[in-house]
Protein backbone atom coordinates (compact mmCIF):
# COMPACT_ATOMS: atom_id res chain seq x y z
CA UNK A 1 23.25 57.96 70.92
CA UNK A 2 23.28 57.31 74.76
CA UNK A 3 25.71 58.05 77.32
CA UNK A 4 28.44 55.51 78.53
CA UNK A 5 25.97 55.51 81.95
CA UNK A 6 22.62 55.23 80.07
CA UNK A 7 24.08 52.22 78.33
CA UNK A 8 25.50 50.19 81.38
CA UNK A 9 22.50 50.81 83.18
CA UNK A 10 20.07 49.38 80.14
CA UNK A 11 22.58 46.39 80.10
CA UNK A 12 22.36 46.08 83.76
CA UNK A 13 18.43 45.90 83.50
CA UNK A 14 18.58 42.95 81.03
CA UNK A 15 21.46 40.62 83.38
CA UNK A 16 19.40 37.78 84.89
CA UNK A 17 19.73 35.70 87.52
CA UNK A 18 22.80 32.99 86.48
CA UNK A 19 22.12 29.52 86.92
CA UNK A 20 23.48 27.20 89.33
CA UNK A 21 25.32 23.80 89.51
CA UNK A 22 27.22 21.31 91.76
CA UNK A 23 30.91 20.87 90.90
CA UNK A 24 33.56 18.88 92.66
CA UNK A 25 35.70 20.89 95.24
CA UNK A 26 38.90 20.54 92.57
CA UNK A 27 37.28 22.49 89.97
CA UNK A 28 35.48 25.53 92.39
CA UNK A 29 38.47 27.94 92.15
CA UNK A 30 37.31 31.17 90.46
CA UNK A 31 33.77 30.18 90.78
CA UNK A 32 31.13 31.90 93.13
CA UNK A 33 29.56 30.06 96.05
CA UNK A 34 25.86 29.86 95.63
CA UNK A 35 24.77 28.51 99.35
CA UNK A 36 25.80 29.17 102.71
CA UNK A 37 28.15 27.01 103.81
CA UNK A 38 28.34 25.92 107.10
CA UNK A 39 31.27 23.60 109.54
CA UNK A 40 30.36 19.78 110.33
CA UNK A 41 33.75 20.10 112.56
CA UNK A 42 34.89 22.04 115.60
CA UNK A 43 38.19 23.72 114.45
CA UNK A 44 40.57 22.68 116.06
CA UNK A 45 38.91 19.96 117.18
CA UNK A 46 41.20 20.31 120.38
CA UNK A 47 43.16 22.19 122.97
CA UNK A 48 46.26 22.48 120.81
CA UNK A 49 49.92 23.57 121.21
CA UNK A 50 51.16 25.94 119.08
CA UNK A 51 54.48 25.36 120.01
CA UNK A 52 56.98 22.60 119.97
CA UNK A 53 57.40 22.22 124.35
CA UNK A 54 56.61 20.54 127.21
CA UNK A 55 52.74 20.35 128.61
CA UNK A 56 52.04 21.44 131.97
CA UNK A 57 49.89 22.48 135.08
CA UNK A 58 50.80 26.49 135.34
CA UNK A 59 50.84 26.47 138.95
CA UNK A 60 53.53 23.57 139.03
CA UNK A 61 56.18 26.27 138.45
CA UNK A 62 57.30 28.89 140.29
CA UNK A 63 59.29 31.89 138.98
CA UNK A 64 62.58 30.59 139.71
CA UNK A 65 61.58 27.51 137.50
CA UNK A 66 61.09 23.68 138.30
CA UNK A 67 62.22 20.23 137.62
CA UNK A 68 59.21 18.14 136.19
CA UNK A 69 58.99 14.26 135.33
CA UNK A 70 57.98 13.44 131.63
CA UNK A 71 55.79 11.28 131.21
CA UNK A 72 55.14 11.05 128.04
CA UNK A 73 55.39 12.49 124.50
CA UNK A 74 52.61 13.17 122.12
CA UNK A 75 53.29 14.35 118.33
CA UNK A 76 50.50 15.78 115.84
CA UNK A 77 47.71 13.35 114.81
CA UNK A 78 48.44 10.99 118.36
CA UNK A 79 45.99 11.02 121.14
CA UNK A 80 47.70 11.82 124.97
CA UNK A 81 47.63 8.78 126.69
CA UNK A 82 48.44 10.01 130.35
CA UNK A 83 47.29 12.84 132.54
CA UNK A 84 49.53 15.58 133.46
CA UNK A 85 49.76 15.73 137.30
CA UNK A 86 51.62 17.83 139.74
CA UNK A 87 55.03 17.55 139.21
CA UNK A 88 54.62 15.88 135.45
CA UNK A 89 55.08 17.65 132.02
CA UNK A 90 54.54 15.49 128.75
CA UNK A 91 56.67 16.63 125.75
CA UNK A 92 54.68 18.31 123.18
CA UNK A 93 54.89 18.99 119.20
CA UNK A 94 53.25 21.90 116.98
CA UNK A 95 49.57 20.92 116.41
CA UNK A 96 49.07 18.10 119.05
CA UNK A 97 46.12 17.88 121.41
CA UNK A 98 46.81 19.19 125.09
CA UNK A 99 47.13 15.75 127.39
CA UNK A 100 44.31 16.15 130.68
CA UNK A 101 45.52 17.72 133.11
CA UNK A 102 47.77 20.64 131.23
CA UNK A 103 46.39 23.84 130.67
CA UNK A 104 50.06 25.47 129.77
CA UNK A 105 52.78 24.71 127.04
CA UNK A 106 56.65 25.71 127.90
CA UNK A 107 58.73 26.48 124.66
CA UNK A 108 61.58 23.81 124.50
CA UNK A 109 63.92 26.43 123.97
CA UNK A 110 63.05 27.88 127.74
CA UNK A 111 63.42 24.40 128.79
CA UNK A 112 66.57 22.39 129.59
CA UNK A 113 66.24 18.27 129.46
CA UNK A 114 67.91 16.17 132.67
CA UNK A 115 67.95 12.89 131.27
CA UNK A 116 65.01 11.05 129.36
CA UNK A 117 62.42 11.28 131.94
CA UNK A 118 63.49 14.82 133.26
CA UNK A 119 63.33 18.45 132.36
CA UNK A 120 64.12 21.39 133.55
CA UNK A 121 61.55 24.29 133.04
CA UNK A 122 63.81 27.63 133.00
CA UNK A 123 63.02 30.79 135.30
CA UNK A 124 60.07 32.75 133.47
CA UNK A 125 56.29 33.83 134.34
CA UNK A 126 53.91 31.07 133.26
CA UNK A 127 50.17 31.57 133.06
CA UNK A 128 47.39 29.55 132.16
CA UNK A 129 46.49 29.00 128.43
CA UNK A 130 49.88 29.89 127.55
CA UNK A 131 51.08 28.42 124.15
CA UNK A 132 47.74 26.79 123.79
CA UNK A 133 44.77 27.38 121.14
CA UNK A 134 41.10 26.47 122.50
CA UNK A 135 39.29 23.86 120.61
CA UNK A 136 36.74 25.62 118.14
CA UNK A 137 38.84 28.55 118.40
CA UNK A 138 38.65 29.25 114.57
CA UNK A 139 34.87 27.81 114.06
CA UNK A 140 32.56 25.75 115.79
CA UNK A 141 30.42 22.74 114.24
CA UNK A 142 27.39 24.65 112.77
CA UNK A 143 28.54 27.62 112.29
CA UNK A 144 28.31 29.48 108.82
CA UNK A 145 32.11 29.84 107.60
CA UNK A 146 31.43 31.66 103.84
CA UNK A 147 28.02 32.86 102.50
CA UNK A 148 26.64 32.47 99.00
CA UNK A 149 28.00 35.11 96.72
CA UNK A 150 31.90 34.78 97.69
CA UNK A 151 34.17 34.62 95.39
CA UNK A 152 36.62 30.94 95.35
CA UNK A 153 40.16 31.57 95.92
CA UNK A 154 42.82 29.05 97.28
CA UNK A 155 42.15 30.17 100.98
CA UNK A 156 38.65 29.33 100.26
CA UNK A 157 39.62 25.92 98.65
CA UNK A 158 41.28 24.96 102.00
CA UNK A 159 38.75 26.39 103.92
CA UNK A 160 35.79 24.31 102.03
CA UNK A 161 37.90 20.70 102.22
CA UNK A 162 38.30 21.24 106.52
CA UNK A 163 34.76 21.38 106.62
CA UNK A 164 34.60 18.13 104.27
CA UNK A 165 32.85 20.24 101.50
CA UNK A 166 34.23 17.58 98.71
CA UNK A 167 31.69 19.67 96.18
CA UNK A 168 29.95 22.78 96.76
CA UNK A 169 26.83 24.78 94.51
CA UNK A 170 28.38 27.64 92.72
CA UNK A 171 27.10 30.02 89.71
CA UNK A 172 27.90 28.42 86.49
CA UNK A 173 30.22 30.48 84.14
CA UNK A 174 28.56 32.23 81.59
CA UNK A 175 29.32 30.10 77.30
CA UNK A 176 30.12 33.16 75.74
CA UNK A 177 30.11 32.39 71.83
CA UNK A 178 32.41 34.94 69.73
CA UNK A 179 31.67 35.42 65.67
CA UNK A 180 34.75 38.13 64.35
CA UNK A 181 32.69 39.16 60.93
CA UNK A 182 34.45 40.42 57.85
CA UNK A 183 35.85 39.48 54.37
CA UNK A 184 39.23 40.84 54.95
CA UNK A 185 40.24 38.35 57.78
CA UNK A 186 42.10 35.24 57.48
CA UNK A 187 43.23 33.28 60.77
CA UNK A 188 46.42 34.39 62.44
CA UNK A 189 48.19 31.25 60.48
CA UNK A 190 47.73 32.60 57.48
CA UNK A 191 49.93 35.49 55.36
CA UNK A 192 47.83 37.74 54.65
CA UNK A 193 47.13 38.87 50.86
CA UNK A 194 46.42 41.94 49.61
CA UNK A 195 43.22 43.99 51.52
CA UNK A 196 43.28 41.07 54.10
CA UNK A 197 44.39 41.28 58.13
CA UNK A 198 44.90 38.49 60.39
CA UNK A 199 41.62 38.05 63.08
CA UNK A 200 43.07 39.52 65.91
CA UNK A 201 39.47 40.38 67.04
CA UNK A 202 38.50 36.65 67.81
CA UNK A 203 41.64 35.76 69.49
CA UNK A 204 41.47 38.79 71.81
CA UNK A 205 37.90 38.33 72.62
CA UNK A 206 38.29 34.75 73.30
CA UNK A 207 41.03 35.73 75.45
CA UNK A 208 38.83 38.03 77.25
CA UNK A 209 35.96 36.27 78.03
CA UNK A 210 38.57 33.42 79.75
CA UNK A 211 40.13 36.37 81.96
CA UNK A 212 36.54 37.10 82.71
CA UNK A 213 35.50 34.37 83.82
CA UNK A 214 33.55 32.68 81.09
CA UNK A 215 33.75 29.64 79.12
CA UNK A 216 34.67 30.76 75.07
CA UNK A 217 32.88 29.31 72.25
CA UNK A 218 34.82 30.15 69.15
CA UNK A 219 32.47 30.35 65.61
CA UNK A 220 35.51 31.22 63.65
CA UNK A 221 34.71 34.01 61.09
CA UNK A 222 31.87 35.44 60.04
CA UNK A 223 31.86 36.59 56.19
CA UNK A 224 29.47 39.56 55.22
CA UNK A 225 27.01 37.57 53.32
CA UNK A 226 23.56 37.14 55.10
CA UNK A 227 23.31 33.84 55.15
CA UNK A 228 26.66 33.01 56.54
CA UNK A 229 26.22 35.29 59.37
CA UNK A 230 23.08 33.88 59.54
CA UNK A 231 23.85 30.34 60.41
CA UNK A 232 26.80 31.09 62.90
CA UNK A 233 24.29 33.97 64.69
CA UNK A 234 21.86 31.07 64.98
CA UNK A 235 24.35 28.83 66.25
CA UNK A 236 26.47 31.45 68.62
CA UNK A 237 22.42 32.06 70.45
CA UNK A 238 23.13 28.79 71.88
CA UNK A 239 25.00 30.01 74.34
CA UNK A 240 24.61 32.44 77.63
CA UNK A 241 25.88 35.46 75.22
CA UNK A 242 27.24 36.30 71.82
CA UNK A 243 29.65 38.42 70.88
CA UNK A 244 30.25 39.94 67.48
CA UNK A 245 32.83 42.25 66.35
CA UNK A 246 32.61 44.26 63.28
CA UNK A 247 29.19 44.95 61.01
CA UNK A 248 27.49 47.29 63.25
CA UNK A 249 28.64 50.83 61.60
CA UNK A 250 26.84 52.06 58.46
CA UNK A 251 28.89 50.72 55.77
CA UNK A 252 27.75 48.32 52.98
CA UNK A 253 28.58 45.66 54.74
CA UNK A 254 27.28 46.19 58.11
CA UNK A 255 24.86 43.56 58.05
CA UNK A 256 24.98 42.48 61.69
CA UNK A 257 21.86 44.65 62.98
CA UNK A 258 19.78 43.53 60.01
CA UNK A 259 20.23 39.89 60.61
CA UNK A 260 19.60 40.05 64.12
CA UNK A 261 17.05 41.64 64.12
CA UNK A 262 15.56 38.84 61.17
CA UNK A 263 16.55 35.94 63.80
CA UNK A 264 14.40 37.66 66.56
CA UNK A 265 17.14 39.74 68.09
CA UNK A 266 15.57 42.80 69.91
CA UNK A 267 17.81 45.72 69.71
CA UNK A 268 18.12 47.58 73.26
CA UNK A 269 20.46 50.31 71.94
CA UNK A 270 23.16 51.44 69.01
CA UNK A 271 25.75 53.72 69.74
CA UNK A 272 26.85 55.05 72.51
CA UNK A 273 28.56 58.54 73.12
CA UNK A 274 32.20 57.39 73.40
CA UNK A 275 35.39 57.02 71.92
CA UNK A 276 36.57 54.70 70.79
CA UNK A 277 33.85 52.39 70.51
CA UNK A 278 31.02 54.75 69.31
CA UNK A 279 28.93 52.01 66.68
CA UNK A 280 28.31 49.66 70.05
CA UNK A 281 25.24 47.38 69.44
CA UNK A 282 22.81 45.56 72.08
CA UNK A 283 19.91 43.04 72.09
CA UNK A 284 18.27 40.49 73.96
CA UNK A 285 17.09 37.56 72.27
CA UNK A 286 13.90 36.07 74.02
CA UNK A 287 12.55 32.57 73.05
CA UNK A 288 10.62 30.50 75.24
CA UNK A 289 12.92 29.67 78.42
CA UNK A 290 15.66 31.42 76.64
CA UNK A 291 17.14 34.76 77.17
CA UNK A 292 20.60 35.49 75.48
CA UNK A 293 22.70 38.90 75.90
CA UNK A 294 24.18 40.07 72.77
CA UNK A 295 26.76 42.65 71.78
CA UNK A 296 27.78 44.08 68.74
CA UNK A 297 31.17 45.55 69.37
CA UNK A 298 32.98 47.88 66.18
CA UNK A 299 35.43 45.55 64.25
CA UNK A 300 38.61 48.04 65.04
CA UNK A 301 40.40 46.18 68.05
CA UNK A 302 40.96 48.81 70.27
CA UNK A 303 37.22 49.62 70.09
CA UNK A 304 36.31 46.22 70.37
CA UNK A 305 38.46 46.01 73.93
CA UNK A 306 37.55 49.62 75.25
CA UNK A 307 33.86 48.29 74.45
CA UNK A 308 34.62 44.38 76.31
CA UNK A 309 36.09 45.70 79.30
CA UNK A 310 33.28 48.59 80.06
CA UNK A 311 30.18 47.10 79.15
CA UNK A 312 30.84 43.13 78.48
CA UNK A 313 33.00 42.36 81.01
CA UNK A 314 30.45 43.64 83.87
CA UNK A 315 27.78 41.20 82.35
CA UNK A 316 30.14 38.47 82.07
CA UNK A 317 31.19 39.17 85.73
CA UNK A 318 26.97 39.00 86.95
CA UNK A 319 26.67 36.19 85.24
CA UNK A 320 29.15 33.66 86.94
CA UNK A 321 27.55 35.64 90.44
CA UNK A 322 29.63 38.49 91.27
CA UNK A 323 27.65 41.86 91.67
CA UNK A 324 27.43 43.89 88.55
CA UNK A 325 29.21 47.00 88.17
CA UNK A 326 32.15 48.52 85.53
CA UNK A 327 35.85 48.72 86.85
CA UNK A 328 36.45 50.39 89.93
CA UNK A 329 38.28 53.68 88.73
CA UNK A 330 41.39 55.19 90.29
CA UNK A 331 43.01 58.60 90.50
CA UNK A 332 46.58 59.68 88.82
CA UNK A 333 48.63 62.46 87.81
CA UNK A 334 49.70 62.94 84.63
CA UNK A 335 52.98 63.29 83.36
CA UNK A 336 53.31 64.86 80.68
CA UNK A 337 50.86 68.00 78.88
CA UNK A 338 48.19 66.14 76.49
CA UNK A 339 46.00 68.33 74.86
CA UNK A 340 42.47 66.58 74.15
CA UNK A 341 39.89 66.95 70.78
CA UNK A 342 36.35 65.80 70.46
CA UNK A 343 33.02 65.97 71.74
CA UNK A 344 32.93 62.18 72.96
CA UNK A 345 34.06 61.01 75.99
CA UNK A 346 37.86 58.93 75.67
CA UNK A 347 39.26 56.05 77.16
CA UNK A 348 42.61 56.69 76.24
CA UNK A 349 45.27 53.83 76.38
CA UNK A 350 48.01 54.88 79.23
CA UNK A 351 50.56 53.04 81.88
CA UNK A 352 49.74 53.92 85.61
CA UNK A 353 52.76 53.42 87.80
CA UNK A 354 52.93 53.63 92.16
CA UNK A 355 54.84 55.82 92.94
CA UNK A 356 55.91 56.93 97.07
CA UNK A 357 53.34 60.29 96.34
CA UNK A 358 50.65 58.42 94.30
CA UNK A 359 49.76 56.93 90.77
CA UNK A 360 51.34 58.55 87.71
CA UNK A 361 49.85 58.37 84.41
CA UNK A 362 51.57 58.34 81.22
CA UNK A 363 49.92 58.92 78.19
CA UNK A 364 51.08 56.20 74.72
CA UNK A 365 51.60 57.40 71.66
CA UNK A 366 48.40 55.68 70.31
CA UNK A 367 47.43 55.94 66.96
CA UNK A 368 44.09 55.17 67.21
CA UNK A 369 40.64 52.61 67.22
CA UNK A 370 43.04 49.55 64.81
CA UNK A 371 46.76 50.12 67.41
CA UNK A 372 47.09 47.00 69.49
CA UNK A 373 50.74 47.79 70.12
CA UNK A 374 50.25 50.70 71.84
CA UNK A 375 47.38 48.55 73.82
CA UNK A 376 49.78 45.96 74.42
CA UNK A 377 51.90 48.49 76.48
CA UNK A 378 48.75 49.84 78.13
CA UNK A 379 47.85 48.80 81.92
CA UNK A 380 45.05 51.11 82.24
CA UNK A 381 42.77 53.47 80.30
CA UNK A 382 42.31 57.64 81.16
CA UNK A 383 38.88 58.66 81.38
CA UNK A 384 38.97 62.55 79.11
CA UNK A 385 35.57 63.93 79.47
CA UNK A 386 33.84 64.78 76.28
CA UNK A 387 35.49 68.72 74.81
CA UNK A 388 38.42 70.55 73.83
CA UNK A 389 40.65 71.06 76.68
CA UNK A 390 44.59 71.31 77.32
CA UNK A 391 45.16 68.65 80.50
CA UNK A 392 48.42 69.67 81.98
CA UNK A 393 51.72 67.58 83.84
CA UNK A 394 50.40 66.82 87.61
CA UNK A 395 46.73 67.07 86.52
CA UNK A 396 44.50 64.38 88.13
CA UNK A 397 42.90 62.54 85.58
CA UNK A 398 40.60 59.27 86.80
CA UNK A 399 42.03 55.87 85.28
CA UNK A 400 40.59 52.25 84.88
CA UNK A 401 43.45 49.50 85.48
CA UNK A 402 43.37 46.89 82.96
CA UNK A 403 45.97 44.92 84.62
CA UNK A 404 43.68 43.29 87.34
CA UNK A 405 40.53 41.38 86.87
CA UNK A 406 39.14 40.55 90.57
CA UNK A 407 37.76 44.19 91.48
């Protein structure tokens, strides 16, 4: 039995490089960038006025203000036709390119119009470049706007279609396939009879590999007979990584290691030193050009979570291109007095709330590995080290939030 470390850094050993593919500009949010990518266009592409105003020469006014000529009037998206000279002004909107000539932009509301070809420019200090973003201010043509390795979001969609990037290479998410294994389950349609539960395993994992950023492959169930877990093994090694849940303790019916292991499944590690999630399984399956990632998690669905989000979830994450590495963790106090048994390491299901002095941390009233309620109410999990120990009200106890899934 290894510790929680020992096992994410054997996982992390056995994460390859992802693969890469070219996908249209609509369908690159959540994705990771795997180029440079650099401007074709100077942004903005010219002198602009940031305000809605009148375009002038800076020196045409004097402190006690001045009464200028329009000449002409140039929206956003128009080219200026004329060339501001002394004792001109051309009216101005948000956006447009700065007419020759200008090199400062009034605010209408410090102006005062005569008449249609008149304005008066109020009393006020005017300098030069006043109002008035440079072209290429933001980027230049050329120049290297996001690097390979950054994450998509909708800043980064806008971003990507000024420079005309209509498709971009990105890291292609990870097919995760997910097998639940076990006589007792029936789907959650079903009623379930007597010594059956619904597969709340698949659904959640399913879930979880979508939050992660992979693409789900659902087997459906596995039953513990050899050569059904056989066939949908076979079939779930198709893809980037499998995921199984349940079979990996020591029961009768823990059959998952054996037939691994008999479809060419080498076993990197079983068990690790932590609770819950203590009968954890992983291999790497190695055939020709192939190399799959696969985890046995323990069939009890808190387990199988605790298990997803500390050691599957990172691998998940390298795969589609972002660096590997578990939750970041943060520090709270606690609450209330919990007094904590065992030798093993905990992840213990808790609510972390802001507070003006800090995170608190509330312990649930969790009743153990097979309590998705309590899990359901759960936005983070408390790290108890391994040992007897009495943790006290205001203690600081380090946490991993649940409820966010970009660190």
């Amino acid at each position: 039995m290894i510790s929680v470390d020992e096992a994410l850094n054997q996982i992390r050993s056995h994460v390859r490089a992802p693969p890469v593919e070219r996908i249209a500009l609509a369908d690159a949010l959540g994705r990771v960038l795997a180029e440079d990518v650099a401007s074709d266009v100077d942004s903005p592409p010219h002198d602009k006025s940031v305000v809605d105003g009148y375009a002038i020469r800076s020196t045409d006014v004097s402190p006690e203000g001045e009464t200028l000529t329009v000449i002409e009037e140039i929206v956003a998206g128009a080219v200026p036709q004329r060339t501001v000279t002394a004792g001109t002004a051309s009216r101005i909107m948000t956006g447009a390119p700065l007419p020759a000539g200008a090199d400062a932009v009034v605010m209408v509301e410090r102006t005062e119009p005569i008449d249609a070809s008149q304005v008066r420019i109020g009393p006020q200090r005017i300098t030069s470049g006043q109002n008035i973003v440079p072209r290429a201010a933001s980027m230049r043509r050329g120049e290297t706007v996001l690097r390979a390795g950054h994450a998509v979001r909708p800043m980064e969609i806008g971003l990507l279609a000024e420079v005309g990037r209509h498709e971009v290479l990105a890291f292609r998410r990870p097919r995760v396939a997910v097998l639940p294994t076990g006589n007792e389950l029936v789907t959650p349609a079903e009623i379930p009879a007597a010594g059956q539960i619904r597969n709340s395993n698949g659904a959640m994992l399913l879930a979880a590999v979508r939050h992660a950023g992979g693409e789900p492959v659902d087997l459906g169930i596995g039953r513990d007979d050899r050569a059904s877990l056989r066939r949908l093994m076979s079939e779930g090694l198709r893809s980037d990584a499998l995921l199984i849940s349940g079979g990996v303790s020591a029961g009768v019916l823990d059959l998952v290691p054996g037939v691994l292991a008999d479809l060419g499944v080498r076993q990197v590690f079983h068990k690790v030193n932590i609770k819950p999630g203590k009968p954890l399984w992983f291999g790497v399956y190695e055939a020709k050009a192939a190399w799959k990632l696969v985890f046995g998690l323990p069939g009890n669905p808190v387990s199988t979570l605790v298990c997803f989000e500390l050691f599957v979830r990172p691998v998940l994450r390298a795969m589609a291109g972002h660096p590997f590495g578990p939750r970041a963790t943060v520090l709270a106090r606690l609450t209330a007095p919990i007094h904590h048994r065992g030798d093993r390491p905990t992840y213990y299901p808790a609510k972390v709330t802001a507070t003006g002095d800090g995170d608190t941390a509330e312990t649930l009233a969790w009743q153990g590995s097979g309590d998705l309620r309590t899990l359901a109410s759960a936005n983070a999990l408390i790290h108890f080290a391994g040992g007897e120990r009495t943790y006290q009200a205001g203690d600081v106890v380090a946490v991993s939030r649940l409820d966010s899934y970009n660190d």
